[in-house]
PDB file of N, CA and C in Angstrom:
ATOM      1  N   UNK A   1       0.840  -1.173   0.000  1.00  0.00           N
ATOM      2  CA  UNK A   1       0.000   0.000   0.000  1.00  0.00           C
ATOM      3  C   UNK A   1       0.893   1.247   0.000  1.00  0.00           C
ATOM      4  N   UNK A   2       0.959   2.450  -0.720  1.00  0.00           N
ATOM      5  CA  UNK A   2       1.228   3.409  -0.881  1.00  0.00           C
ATOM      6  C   UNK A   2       1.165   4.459   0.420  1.00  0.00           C
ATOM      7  N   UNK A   3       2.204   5.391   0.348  1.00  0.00           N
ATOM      8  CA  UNK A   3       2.436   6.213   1.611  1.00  0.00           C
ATOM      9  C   UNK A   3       1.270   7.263   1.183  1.00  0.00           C
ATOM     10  N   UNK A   4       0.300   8.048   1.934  1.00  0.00           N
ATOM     11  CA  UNK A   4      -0.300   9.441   1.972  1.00  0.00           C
ATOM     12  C   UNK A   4      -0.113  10.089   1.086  1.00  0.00           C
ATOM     13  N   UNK A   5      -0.326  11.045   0.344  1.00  0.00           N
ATOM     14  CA  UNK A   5       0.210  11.908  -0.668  1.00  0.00           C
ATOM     15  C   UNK A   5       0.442  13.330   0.677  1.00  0.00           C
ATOM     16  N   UNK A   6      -0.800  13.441   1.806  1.00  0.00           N
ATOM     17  CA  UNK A   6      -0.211  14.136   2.649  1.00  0.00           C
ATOM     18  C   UNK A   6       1.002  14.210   3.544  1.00  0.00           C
ATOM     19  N   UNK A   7       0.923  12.999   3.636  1.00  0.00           N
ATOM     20  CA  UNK A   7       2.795  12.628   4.128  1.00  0.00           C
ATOM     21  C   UNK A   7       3.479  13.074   3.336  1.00  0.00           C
ATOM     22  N   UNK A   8       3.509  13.045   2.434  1.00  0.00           N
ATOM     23  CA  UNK A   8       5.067  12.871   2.004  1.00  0.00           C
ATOM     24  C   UNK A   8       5.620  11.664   1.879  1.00  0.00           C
ATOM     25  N   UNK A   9       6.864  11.538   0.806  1.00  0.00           N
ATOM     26  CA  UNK A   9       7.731  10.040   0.742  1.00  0.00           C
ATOM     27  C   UNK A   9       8.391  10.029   1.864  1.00  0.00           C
ATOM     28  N   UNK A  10       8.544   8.630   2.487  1.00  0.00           N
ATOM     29  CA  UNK A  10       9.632   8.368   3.876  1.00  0.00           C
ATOM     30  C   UNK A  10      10.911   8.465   3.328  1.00  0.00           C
ATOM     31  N   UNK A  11      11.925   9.335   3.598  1.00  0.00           N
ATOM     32  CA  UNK A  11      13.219   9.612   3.597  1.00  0.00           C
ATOM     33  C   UNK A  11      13.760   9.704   4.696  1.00  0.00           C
ATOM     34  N   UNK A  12      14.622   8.020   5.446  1.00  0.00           N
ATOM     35  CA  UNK A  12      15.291   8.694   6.670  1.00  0.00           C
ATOM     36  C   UNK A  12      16.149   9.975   6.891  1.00  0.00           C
ATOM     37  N   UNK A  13      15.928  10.335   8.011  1.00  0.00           N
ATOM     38  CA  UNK A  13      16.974  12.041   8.131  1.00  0.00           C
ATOM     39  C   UNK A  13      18.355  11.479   8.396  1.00  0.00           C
ATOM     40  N   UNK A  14      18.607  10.157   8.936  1.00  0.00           N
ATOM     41  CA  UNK A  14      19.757   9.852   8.955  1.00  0.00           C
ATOM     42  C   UNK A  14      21.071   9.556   7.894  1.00  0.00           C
ATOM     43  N   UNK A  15      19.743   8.795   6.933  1.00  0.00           N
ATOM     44  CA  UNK A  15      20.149   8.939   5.838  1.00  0.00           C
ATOM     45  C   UNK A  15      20.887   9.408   4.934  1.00  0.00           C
ATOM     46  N   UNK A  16      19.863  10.890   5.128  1.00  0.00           N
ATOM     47  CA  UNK A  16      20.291  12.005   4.232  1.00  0.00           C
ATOM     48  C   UNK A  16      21.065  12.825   4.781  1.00  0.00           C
ATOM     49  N   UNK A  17      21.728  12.461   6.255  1.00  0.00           N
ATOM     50  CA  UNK A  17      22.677  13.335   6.845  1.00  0.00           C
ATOM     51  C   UNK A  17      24.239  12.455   6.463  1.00  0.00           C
ATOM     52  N   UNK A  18      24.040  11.413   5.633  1.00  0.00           N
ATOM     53  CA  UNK A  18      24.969  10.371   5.605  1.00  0.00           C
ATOM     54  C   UNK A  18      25.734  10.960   4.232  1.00  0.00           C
ATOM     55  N   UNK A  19      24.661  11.500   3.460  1.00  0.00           N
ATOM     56  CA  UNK A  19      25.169  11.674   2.194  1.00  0.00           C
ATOM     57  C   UNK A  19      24.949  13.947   2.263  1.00  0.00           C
ATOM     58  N   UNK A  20      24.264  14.208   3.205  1.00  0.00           N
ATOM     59  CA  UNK A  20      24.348  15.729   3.054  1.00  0.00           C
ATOM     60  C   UNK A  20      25.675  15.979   2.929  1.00  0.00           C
ATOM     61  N   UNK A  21      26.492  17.104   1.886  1.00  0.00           N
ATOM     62  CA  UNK A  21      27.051  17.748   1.594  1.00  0.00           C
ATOM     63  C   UNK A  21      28.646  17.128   0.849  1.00  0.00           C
ATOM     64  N   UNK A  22      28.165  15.590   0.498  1.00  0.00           N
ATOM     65  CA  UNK A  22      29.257  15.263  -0.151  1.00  0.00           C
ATOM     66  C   UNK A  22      29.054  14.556  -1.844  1.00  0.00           C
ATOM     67  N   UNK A  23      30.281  14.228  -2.335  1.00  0.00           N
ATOM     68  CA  UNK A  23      29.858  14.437  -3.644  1.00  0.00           C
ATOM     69  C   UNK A  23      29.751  12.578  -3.827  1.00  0.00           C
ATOM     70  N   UNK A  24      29.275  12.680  -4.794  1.00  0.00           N
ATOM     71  CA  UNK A  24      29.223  10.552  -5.126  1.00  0.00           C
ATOM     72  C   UNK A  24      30.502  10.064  -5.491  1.00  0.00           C
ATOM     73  N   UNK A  25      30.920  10.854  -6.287  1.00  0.00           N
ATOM     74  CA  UNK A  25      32.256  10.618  -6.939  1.00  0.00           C
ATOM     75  C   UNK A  25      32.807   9.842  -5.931  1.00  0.00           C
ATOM     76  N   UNK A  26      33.362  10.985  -4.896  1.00  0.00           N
ATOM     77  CA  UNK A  26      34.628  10.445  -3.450  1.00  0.00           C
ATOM     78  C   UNK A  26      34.083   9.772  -2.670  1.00  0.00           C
ATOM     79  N   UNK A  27      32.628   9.438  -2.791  1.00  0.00           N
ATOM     80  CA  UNK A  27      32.171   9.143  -0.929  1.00  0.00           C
ATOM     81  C   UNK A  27      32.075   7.633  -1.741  1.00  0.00           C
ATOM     82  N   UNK A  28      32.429   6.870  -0.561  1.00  0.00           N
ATOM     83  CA  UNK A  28      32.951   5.331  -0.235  1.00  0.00           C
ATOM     84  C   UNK A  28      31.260   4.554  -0.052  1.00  0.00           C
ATOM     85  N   UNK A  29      30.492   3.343  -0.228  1.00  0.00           N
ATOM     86  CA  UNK A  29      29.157   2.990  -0.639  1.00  0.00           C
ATOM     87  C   UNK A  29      29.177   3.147   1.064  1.00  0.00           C
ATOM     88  N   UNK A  30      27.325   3.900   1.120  1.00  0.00           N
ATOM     89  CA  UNK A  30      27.023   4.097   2.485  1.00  0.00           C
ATOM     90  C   UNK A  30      25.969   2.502   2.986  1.00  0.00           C
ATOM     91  N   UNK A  31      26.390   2.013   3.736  1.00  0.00           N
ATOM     92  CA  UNK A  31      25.780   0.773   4.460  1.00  0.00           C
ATOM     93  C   UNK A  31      24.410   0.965   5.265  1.00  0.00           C
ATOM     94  N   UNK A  32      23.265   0.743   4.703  1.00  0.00           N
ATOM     95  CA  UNK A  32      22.282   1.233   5.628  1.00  0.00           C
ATOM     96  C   UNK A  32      21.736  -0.129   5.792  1.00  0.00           C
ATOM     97  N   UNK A  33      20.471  -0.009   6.707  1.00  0.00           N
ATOM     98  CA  UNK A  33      19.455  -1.634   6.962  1.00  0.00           C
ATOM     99  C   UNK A  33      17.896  -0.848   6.401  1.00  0.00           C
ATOM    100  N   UNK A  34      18.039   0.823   6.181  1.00  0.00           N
ATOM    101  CA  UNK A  34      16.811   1.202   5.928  1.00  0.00           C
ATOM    102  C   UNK A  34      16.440   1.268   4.412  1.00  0.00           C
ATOM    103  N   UNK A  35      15.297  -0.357   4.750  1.00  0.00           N
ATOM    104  CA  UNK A  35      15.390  -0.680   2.899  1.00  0.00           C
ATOM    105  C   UNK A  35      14.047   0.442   3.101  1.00  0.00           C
ATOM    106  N   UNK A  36      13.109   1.139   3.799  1.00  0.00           N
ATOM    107  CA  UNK A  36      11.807   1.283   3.314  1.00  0.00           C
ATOM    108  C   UNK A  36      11.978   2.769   2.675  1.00  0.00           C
ATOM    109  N   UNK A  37      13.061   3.465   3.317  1.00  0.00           N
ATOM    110  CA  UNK A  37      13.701   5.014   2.811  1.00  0.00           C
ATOM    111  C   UNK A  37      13.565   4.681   0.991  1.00  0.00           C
ATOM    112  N   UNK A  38      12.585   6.209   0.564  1.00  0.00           N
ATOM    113  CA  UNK A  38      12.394   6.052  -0.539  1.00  0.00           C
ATOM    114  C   UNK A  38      13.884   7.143  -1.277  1.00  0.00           C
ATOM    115  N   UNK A  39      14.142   6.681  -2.199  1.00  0.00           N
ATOM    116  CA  UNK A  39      15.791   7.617  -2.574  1.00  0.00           C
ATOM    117  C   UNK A  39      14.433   8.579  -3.408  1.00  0.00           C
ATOM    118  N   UNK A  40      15.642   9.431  -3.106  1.00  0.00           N
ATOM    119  CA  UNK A  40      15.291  10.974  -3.025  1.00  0.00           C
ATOM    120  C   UNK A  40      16.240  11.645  -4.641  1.00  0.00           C
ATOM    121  N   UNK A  41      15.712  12.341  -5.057  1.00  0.00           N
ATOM    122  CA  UNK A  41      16.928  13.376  -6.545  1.00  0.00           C
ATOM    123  C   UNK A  41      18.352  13.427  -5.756  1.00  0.00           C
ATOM    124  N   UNK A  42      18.497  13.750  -4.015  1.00  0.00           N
ATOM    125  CA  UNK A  42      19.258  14.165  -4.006  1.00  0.00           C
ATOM    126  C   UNK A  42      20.616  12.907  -3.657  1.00  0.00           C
ATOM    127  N   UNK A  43      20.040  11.546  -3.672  1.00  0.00           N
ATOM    128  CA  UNK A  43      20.585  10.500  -3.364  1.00  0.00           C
ATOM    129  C   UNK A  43      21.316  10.095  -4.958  1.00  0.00           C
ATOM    130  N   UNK A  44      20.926  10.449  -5.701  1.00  0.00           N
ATOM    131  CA  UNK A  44      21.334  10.251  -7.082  1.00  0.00           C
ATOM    132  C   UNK A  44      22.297  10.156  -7.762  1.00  0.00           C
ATOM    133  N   UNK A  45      23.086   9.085  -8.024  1.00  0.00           N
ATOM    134  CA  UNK A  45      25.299   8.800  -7.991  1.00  0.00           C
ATOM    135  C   UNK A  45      25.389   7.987  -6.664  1.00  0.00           C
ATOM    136  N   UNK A  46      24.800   8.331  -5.688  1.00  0.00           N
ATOM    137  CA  UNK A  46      25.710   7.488  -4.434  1.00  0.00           C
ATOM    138  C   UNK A  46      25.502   6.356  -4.646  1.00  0.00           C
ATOM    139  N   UNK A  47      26.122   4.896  -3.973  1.00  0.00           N
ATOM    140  CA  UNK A  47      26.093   3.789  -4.114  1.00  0.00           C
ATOM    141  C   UNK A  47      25.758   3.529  -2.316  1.00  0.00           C
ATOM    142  N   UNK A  48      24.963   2.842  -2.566  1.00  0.00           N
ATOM    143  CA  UNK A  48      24.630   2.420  -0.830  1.00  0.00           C
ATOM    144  C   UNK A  48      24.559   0.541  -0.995  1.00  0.00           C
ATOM    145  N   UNK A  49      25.000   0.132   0.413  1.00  0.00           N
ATOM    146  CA  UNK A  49      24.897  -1.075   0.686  1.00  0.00           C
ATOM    147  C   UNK A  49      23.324  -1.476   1.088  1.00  0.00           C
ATOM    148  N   UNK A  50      22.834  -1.963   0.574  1.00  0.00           N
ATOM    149  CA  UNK A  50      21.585  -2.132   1.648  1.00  0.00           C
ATOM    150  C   UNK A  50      21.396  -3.940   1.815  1.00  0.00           C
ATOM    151  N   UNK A  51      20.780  -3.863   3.025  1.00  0.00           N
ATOM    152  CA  UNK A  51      21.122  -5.057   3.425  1.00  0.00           C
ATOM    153  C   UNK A  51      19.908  -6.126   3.102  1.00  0.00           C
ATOM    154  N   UNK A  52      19.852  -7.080   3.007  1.00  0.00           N
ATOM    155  CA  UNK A  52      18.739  -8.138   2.392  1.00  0.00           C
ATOM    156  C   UNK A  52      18.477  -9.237   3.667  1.00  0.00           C
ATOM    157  N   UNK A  53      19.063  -9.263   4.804  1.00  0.00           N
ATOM    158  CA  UNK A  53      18.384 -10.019   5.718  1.00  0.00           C
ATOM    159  C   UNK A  53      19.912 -10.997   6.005  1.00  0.00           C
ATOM    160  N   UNK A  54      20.927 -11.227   4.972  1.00  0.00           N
ATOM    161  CA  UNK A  54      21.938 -12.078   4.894  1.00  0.00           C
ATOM    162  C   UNK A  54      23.456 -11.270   4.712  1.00  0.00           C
ATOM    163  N   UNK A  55      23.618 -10.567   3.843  1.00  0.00           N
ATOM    164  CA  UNK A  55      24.566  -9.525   3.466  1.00  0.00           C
ATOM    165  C   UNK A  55      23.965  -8.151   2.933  1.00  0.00           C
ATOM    166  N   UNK A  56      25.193  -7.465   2.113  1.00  0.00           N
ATOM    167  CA  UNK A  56      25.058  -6.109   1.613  1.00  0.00           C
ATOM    168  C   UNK A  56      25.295  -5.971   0.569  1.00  0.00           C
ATOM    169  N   UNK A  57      24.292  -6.077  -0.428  1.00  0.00           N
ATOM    170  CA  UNK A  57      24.478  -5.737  -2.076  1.00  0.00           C
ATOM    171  C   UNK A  57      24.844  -4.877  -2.251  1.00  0.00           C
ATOM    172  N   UNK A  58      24.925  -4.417  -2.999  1.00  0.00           N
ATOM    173  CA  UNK A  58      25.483  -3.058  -3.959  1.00  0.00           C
ATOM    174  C   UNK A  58      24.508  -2.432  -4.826  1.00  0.00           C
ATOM    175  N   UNK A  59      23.834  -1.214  -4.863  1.00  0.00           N
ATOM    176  CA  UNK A  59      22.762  -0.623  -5.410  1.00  0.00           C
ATOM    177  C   UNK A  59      23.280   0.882  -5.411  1.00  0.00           C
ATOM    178  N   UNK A  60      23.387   0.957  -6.995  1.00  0.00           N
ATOM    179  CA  UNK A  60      23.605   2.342  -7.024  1.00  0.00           C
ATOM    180  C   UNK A  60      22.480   3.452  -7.816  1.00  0.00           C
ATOM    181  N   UNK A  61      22.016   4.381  -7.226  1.00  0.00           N
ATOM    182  CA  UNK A  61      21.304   5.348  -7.525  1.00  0.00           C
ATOM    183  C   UNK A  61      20.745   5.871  -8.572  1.00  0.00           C
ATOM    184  N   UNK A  62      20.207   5.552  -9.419  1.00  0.00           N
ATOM    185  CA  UNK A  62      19.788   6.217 -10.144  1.00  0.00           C
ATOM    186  C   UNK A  62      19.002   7.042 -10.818  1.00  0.00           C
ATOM    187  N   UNK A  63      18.743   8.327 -11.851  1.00  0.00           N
ATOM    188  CA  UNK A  63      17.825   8.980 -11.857  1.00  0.00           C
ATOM    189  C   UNK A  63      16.508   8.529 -11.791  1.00  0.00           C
ATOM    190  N   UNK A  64      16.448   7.260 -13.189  1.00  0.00           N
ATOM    191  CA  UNK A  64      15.079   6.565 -12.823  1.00  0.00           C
ATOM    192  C   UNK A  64      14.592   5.528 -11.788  1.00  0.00           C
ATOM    193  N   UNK A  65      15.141   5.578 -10.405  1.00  0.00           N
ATOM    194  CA  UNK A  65      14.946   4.660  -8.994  1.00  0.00           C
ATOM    195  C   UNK A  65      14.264   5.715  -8.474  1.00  0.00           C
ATOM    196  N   UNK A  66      14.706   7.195  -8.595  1.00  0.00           N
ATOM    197  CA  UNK A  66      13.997   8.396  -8.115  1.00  0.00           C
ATOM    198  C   UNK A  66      12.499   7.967  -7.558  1.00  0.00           C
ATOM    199  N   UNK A  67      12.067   7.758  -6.495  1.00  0.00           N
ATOM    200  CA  UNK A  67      10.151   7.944  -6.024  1.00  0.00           C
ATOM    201  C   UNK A  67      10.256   6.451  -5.821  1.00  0.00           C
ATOM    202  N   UNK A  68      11.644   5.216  -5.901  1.00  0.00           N
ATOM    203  CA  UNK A  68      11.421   3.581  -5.366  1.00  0.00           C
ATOM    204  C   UNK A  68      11.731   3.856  -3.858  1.00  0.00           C
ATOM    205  N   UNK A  69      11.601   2.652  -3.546  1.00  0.00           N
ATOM    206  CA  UNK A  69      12.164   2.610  -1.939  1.00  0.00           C
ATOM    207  C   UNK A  69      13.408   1.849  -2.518  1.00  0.00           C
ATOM    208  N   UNK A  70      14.521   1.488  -1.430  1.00  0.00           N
ATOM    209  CA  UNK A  70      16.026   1.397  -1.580  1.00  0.00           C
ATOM    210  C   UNK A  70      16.046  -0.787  -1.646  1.00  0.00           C
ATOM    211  N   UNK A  71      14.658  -1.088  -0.845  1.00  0.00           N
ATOM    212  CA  UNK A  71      14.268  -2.654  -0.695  1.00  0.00           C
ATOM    213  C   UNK A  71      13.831  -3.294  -1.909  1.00  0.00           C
ATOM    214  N   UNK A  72      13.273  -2.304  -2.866  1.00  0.00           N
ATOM    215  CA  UNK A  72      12.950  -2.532  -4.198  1.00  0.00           C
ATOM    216  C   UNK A  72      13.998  -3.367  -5.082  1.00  0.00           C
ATOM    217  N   UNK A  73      15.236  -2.923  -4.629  1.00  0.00           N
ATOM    218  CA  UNK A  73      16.442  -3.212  -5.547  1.00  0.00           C
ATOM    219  C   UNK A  73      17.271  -4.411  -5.290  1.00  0.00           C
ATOM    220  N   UNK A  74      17.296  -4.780  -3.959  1.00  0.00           N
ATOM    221  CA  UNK A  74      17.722  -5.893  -3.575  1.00  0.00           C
ATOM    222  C   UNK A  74      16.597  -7.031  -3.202  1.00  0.00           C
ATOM    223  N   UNK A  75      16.843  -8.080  -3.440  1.00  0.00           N
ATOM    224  CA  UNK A  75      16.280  -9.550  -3.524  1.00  0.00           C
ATOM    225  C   UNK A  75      16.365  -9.950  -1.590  1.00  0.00           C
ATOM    226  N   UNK A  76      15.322 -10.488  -1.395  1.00  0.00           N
ATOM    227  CA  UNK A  76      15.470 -11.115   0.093  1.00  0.00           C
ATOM    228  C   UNK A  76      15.893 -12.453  -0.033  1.00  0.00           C
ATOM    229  N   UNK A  77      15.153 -12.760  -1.314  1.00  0.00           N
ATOM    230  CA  UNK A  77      14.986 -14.439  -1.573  1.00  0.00           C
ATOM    231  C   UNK A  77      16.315 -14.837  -2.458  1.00  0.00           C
ATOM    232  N   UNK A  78      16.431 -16.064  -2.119  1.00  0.00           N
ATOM    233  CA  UNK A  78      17.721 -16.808  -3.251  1.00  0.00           C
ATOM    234  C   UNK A  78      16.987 -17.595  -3.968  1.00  0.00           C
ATOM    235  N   UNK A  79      16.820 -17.376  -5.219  1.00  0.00           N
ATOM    236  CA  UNK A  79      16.638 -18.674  -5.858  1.00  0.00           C
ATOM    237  C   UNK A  79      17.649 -19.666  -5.943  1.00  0.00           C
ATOM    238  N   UNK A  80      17.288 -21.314  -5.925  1.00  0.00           N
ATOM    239  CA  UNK A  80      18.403 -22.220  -5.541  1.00  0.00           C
ATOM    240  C   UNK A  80      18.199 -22.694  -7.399  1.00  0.00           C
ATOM    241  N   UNK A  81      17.170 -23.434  -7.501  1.00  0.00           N
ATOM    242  CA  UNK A  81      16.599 -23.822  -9.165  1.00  0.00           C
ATOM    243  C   UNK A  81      15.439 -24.668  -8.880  1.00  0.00           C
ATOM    244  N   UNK A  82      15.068 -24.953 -10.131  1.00  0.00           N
ATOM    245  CA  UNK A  82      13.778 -26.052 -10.202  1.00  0.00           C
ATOM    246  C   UNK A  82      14.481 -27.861 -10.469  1.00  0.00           C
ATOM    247  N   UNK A  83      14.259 -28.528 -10.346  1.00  0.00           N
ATOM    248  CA  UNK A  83      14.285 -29.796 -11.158  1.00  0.00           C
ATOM    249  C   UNK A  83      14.266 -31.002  -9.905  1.00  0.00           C
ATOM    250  N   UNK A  84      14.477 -31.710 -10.173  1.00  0.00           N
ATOM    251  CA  UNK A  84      13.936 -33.146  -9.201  1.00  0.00           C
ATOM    252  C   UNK A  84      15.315 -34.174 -10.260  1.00  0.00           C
ATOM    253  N   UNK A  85      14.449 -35.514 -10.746  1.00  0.00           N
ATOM    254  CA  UNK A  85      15.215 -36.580 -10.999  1.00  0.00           C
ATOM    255  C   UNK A  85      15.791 -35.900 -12.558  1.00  0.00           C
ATOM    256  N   UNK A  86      14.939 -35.468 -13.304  1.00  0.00           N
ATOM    257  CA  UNK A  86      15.313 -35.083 -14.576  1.00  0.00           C
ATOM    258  C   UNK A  86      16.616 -34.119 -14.784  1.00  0.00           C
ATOM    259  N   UNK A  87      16.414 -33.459 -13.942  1.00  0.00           N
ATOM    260  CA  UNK A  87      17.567 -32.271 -13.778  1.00  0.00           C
ATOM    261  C   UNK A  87      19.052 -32.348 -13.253  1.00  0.00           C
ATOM    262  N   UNK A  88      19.162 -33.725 -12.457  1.00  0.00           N
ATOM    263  CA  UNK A  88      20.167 -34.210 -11.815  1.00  0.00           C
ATOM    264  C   UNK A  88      20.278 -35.018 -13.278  1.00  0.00           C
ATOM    265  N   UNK A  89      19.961 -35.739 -13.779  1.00  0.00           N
ATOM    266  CA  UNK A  89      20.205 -36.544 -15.078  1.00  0.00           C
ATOM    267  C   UNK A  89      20.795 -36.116 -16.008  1.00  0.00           C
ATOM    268  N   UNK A  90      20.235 -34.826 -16.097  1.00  0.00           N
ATOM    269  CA  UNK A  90      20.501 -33.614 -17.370  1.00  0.00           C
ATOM    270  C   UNK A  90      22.110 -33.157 -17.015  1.00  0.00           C
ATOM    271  N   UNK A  91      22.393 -32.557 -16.003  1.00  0.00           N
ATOM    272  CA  UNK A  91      23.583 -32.305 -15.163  1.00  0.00           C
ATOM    273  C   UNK A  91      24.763 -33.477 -14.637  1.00  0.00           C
ATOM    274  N   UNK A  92      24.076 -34.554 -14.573  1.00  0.00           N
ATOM    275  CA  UNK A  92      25.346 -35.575 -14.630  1.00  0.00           C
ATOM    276  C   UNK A  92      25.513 -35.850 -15.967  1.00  0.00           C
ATOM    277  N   UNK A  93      24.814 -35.832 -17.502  1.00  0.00           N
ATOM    278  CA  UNK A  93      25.165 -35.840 -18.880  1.00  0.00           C
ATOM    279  C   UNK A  93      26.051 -34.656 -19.161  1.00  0.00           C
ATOM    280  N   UNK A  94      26.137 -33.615 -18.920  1.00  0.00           N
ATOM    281  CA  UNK A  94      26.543 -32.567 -18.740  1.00  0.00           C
ATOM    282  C   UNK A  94      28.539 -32.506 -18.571  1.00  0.00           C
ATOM    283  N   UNK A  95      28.144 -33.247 -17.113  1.00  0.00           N
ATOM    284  CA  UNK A  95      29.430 -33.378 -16.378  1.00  0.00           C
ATOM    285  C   UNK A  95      30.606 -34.304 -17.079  1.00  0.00           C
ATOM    286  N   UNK A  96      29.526 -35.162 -17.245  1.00  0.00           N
ATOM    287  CA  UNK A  96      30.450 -36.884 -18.460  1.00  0.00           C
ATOM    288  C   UNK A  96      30.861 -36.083 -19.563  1.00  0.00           C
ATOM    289  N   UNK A  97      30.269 -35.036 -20.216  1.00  0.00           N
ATOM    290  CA  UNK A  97      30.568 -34.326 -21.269  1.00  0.00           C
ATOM    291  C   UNK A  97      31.875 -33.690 -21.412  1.00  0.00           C
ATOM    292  N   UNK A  98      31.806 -33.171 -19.968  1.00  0.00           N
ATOM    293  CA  UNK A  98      32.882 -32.195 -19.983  1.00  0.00           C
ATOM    294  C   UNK A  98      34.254 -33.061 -19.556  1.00  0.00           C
ATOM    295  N   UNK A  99      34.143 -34.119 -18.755  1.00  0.00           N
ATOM    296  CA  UNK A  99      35.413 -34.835 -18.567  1.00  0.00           C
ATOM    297  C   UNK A  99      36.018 -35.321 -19.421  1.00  0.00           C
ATOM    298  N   UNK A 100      34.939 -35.777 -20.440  1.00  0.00           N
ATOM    299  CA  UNK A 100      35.338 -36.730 -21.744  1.00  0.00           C
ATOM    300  C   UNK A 100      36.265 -35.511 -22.368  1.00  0.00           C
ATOM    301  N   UNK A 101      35.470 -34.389 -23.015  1.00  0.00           N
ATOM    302  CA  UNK A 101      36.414 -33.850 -23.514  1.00  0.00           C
ATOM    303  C   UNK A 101      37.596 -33.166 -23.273  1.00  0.00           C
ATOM    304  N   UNK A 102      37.787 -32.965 -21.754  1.00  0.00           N
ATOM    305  CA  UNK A 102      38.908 -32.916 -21.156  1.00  0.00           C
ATOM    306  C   UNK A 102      40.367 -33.909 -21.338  1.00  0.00           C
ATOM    307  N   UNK A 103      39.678 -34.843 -21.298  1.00  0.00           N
ATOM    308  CA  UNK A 103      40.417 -36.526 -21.877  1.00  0.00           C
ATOM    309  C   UNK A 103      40.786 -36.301 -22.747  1.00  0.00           C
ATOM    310  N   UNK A 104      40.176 -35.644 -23.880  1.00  0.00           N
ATOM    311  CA  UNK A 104      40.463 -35.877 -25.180  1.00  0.00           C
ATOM    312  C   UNK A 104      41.631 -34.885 -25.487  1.00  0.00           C
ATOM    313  N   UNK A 105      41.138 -33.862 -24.653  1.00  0.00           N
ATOM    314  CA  UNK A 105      42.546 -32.869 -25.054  1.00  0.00           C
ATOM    315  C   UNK A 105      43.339 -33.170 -24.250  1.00  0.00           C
ATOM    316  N   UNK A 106      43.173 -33.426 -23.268  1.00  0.00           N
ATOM    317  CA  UNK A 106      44.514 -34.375 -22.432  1.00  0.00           C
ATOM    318  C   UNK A 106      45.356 -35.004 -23.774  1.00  0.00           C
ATOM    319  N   UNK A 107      44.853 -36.291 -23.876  1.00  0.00           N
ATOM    320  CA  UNK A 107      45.182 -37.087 -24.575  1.00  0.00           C
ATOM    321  C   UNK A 107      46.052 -36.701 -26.455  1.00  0.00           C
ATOM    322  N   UNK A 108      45.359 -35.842 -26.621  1.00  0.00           N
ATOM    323  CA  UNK A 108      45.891 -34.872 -27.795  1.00  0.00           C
ATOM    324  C   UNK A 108      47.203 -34.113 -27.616  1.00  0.00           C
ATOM    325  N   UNK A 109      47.175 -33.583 -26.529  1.00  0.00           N
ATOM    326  CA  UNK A 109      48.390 -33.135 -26.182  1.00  0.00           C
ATOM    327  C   UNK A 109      49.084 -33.515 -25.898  1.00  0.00           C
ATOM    328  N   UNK A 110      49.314 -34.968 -24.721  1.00  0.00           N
ATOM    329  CA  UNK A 110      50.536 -35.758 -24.519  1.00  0.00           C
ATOM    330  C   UNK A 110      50.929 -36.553 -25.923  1.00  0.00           C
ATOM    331  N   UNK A 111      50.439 -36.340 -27.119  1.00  0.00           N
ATOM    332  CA  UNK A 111      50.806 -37.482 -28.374  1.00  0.00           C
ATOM    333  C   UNK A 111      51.885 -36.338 -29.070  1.00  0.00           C
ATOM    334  N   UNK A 112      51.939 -34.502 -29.049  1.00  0.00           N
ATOM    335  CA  UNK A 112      52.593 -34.000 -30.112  1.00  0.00           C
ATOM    336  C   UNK A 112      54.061 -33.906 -29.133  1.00  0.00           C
ATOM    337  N   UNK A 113      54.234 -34.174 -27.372  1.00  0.00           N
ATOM    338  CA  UNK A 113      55.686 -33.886 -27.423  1.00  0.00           C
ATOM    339  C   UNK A 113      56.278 -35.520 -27.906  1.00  0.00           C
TER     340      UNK A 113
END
């Protein structure tokens, strides 16, 4: 659900005291946990860490993120994959593939010294 239009967007003040008066260029990625802070024009170049529940991605600013929140950009979830018996099948054909032809250039190469 959407913030008030009488509110205003949530922009922590801490935030924006993190990045008040320096330039993106020099300043080093700022580490926050506040994914719900919506980035602001004036957040725009900085690179912030924001955190996903596990580590700290890397999300950098941009004009069109302008009016997202900062949680938008990073993933909570990992996808691992889909498959069951077929997929392990598919992936051990895979693997035989790649040894074989490993062999082969093995084998190619110890014949020219």
């Amino acid at each position: 659900m959407t913030r008030s239009l009488t509110k205003g967007p949530y922009v922590d003040p801490r935030l924006l005291k993190k990045i008040e008066g320096k330039k993106p260029e020099n300043t080093p990625p700022i580490k926050t946990w506040l994914r719900a802070s919506v980035i602001s024009p004036e957040m725009v170049g900085f690179t912030f860490l924001v955190h996903n529940g596990k580590d700290f991605p890397e999300v950098l600013a941009t004009e069109d993120m302008v009016g997202h929140r900062l949680g938008e950009f990073v993933s909570t979830r990992k996808f691992i994959r889909h498959g069951g018996k077929m997929q392990k099948e598919l992936e051990q054909k895979k693997k035989e593939t790649e040894i074989a032809a490993a062999q082969a250039a093995k084998a190619t190469g110890d014949g020219k010294k």
